[in-house]
Protein backbone atom coordinates (compact mmCIF):
# COMPACT_ATOMS: atom_id res chain seq x y z
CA UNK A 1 26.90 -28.18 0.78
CA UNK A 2 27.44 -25.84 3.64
CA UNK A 3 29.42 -23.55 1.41
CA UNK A 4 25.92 -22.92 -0.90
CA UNK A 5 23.83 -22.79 2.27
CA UNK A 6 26.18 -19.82 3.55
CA UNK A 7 26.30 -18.61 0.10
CA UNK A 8 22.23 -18.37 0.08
CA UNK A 9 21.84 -14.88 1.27
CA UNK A 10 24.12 -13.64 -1.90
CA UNK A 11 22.42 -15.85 -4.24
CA UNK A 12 18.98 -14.61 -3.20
CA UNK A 13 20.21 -10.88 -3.41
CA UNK A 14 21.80 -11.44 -7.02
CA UNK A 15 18.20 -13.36 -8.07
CA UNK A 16 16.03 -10.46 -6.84
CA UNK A 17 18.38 -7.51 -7.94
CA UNK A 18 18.82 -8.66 -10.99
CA UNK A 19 14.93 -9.77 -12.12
CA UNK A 20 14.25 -6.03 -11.63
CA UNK A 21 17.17 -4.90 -13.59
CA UNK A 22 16.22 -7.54 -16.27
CA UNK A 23 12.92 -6.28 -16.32
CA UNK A 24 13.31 -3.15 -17.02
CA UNK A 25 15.57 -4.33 -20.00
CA UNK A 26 13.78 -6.77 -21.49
CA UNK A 27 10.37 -3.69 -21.40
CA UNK A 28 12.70 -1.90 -24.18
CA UNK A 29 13.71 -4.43 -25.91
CA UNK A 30 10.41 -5.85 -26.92
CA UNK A 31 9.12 -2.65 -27.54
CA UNK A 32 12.42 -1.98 -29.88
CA UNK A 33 11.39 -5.36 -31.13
CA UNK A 34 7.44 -4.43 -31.62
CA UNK A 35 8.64 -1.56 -33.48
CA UNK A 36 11.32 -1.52 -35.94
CA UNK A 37 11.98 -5.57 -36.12
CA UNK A 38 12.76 -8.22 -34.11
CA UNK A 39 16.19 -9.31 -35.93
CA UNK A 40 17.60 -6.15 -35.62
CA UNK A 41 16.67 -5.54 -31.88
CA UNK A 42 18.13 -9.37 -30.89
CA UNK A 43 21.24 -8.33 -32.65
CA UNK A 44 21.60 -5.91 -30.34
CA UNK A 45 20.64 -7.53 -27.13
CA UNK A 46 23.53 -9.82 -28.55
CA UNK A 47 26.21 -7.26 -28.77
CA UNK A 48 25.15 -5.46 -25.38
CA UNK A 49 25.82 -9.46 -23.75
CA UNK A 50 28.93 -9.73 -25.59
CA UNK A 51 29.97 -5.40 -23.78
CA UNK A 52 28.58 -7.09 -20.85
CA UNK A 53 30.81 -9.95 -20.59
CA UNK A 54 34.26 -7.70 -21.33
CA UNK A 55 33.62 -5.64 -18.76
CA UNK A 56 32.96 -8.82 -16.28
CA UNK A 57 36.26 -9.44 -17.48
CA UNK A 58 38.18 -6.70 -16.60
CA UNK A 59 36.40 -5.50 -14.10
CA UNK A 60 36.90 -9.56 -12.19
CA UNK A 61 40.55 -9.13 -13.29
CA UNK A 62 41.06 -5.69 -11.45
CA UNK A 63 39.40 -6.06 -8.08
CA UNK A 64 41.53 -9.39 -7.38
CA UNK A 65 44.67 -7.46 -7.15
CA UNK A 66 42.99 -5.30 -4.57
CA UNK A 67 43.79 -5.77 -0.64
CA UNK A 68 40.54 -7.39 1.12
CA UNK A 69 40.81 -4.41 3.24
CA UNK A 70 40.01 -1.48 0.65
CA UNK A 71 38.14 -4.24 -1.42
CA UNK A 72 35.60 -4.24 1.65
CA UNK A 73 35.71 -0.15 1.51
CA UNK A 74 35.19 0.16 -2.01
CA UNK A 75 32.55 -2.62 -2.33
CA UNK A 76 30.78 -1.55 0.59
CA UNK A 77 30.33 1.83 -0.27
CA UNK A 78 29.14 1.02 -3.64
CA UNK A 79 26.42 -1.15 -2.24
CA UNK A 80 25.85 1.35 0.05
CA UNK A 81 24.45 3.62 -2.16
CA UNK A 82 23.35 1.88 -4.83
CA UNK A 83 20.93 0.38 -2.15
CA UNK A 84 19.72 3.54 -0.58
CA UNK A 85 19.21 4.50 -3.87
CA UNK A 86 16.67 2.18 -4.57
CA UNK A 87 15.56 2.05 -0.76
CA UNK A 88 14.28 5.49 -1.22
CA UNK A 89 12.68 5.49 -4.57
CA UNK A 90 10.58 2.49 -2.74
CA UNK A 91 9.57 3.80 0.28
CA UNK A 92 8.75 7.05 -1.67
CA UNK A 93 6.17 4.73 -3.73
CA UNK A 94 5.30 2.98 -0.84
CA UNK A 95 4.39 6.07 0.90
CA UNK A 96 2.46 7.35 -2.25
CA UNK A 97 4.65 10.49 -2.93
CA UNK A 98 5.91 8.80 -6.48
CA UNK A 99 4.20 7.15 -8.77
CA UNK A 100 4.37 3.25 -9.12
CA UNK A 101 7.15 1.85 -11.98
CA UNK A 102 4.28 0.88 -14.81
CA UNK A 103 6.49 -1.51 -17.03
CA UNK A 104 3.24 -0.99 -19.63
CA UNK A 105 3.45 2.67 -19.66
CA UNK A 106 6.74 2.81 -20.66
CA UNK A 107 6.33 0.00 -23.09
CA UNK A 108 3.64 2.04 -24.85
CA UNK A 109 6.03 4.83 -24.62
CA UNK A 110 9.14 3.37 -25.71
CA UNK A 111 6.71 1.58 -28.92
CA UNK A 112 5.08 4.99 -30.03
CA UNK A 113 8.35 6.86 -29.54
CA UNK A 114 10.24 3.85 -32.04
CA UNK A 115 7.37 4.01 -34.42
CA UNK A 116 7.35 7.75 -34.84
CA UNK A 117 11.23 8.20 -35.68
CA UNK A 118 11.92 7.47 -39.23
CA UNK A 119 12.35 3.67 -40.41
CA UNK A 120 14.92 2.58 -42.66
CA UNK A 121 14.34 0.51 -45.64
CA UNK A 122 16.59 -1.99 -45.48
CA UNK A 123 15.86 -5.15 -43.31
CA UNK A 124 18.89 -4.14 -40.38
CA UNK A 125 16.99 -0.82 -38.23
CA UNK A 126 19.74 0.41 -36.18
CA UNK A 127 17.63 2.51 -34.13
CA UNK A 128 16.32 -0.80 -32.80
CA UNK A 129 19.52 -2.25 -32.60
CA UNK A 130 21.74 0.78 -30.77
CA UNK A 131 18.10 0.95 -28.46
CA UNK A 132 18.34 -2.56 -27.27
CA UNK A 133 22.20 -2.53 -26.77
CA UNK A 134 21.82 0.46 -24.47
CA UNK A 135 18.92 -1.10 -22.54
CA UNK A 136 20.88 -4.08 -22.37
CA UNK A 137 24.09 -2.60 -21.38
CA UNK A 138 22.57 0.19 -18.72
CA UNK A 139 20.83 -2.76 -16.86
CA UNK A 140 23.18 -5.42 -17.26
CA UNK A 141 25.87 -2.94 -16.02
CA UNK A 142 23.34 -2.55 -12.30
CA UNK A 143 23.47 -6.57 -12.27
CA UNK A 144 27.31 -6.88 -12.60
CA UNK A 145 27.51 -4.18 -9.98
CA UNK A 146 24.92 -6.39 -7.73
CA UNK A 147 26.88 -9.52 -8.41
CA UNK A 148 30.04 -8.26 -7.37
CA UNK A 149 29.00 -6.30 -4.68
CA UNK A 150 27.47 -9.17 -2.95
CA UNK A 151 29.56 -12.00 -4.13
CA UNK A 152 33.20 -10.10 -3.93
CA UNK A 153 33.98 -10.41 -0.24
CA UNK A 154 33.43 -13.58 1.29
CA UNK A 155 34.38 -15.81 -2.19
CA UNK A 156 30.73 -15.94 -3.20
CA UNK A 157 30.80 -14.50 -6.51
CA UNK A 158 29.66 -17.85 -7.99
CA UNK A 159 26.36 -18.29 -6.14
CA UNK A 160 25.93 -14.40 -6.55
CA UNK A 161 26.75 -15.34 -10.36
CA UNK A 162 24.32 -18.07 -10.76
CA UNK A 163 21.32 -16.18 -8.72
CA UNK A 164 21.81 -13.01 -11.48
CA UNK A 165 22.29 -15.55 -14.47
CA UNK A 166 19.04 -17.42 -13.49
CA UNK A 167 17.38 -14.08 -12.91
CA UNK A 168 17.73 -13.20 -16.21
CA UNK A 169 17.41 -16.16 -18.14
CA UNK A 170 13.57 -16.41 -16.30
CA UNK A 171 12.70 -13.20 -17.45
CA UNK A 172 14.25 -13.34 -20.89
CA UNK A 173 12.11 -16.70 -21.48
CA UNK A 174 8.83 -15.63 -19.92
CA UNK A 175 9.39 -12.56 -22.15
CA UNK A 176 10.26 -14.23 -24.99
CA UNK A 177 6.90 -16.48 -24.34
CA UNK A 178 4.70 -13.20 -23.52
CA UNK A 179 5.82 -11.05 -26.20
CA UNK A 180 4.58 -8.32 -23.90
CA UNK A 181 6.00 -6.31 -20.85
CA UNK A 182 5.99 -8.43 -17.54
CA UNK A 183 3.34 -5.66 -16.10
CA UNK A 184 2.47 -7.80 -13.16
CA UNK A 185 5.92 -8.48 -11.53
CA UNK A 186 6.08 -6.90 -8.25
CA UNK A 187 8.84 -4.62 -9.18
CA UNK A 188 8.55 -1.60 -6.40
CA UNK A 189 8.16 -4.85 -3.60
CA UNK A 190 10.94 -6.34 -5.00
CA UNK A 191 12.95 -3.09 -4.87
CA UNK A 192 12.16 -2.53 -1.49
CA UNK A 193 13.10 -5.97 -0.53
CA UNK A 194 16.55 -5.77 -2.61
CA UNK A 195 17.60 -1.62 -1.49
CA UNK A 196 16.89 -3.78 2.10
CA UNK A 197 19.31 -6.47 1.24
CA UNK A 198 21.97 -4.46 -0.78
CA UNK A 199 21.82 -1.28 2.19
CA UNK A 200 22.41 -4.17 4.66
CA UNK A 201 25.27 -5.87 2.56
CA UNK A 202 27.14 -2.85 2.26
CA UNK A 203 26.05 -1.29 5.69
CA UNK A 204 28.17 -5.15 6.64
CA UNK A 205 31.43 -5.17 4.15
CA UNK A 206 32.35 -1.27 4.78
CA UNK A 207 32.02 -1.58 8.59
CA UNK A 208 34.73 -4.82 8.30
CA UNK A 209 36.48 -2.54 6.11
CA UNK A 210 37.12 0.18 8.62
CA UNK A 211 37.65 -2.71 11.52
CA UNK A 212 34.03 -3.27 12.91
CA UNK A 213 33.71 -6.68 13.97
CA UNK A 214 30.34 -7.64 13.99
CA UNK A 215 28.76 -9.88 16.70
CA UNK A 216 27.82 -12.98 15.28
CA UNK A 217 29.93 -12.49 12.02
CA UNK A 218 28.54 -12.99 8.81
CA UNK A 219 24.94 -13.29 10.80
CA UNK A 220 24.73 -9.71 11.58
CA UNK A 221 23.73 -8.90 8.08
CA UNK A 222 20.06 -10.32 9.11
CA UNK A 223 20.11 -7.98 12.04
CA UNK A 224 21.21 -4.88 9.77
CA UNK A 225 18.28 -5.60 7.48
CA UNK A 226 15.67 -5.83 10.42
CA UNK A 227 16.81 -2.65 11.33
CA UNK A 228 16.35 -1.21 8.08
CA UNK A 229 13.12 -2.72 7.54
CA UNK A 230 12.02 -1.58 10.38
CA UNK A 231 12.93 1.95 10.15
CA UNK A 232 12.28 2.32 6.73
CA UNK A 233 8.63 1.30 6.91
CA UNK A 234 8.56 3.74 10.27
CA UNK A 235 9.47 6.52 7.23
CA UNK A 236 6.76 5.22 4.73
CA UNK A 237 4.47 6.13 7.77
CA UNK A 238 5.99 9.49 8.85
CA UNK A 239 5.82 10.47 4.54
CA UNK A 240 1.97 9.63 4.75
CA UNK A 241 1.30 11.51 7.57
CA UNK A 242 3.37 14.33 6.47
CA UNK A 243 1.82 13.98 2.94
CA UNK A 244 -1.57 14.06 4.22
CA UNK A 245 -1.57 17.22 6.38
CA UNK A 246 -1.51 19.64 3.59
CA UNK A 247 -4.33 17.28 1.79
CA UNK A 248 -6.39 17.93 5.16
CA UNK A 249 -5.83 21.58 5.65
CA UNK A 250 -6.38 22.30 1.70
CA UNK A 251 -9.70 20.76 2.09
CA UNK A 252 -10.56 22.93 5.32
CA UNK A 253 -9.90 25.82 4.23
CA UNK A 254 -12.02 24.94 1.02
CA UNK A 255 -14.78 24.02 2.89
């Protein structure tokens, strides 16, 4: 019991990571769907699980040979900036500078874009097939990188593991319910909240890496993402101000 309670943390960081991821995959493949035919489109969902799943594989293979030390490194650098890449496309929304991700906007691009390319005859549409696999296998790649980012070091690859999985399987079946985008999902909140958590987790595993020993151990990680909170909604404020000044002087000098 205390092992899933200190496990939590990951498992909520693999959950939220990996709805947005599966998201964003599961806009194209119902569009691919909508398009050019459901069977061919779930065909190649199927085979971008199945590319998913080797690389998990190998991947899970490879980084158990490797010494904690430079595990911790290489783990927390990827987190690192995987996190601060999402951080910033958030707090750029946030602060207004870049547009909001509209899952129905790129549904209705993805659908028009599938219609307008030429159809085959036959019953099996491999544009809708090869569209869905890449979805699938772009996104799902993000979500094995969250998974073993924050389950890796520290043994908690299977709550990390079971957060993603039920991530996914929650979208895939509201989805599959729906048979529409999920427009209303939270997505830029939820990437601020996850470049947070992910920023924070690798901020944590590289500094062990090097030899920081963090006050409070594993506890520090809450402390690294108050900090970040803190300054990064401090820099959705300065980008609003900043924003806003050329706004205000445009209008003066039209005035």
């Amino acid at each position: 019991m205390s092992s899933w309670m200190q496990g939590a943390p990951q498992m909520a960081a693999a959950f939220l990571g990996s709805s947005v991821e599966a998201v964003e995959a599961m806009t194209i493949v119902l569009a691919a769907g909508a398009a050019r035919g459901w069977r061919s489109a779930l065909m190649g969902s199927a085979g971008g699980l199945v590319t998913l799943a080797a690389i998990v594989v190998v991947f899970g293979s490879a980084l158990a040979a490797i010494p904690i030390d430079y595990l911790q490194i290489a783990v927390g650098t990827a987190l690192l900036l995987f996190g601060i890449r999402w951080l910033r496309k958030a707090v750029l929304r946030s602060a207004g500078v870049v547009a909001l991700h509209d899952e129905s906007a790129i549904y209705a691009t993805q659908t028009n874009t599938l219609q307008s390319s030429e159809r085959s005859a036959a019953r099996w549409d491999a544009v809708a097939a090869l569209t869905a696999y890449k979805a699938v296998v772009l996104e799902g790649v993000e979500v094995v990188v969250i998974v073993i980012g924050v389950g890796t070091v520290g043994n908690m690859i299977l709550p990390a593991s079971i957060g993603a999985l039920a991530a996914c399987a929650l979208v895939a079946a509201v989805a599959a319910f729906l048979r529409r985008p999920l427009a209303r999902v939270p997505e830029n909140a939820l990437k601020y909240g996850v470049g947070i958590m992910l920023t924070s987790f690798g901020w944590f595993w590289f500094g062990e890496g090097i030899g920081i020993r963090w006050p409070y151990g594993d506890a520090a990680i809450l402390g690294l993402m108050l900090v970040l909170f803190v300054a990064s909604a401090l820099m959705v404020r300065c980008i609003r101000r900043l924003h806003a000044i050329p706004d205000r002087e445009h209008i003066e000098a039209r005035s």
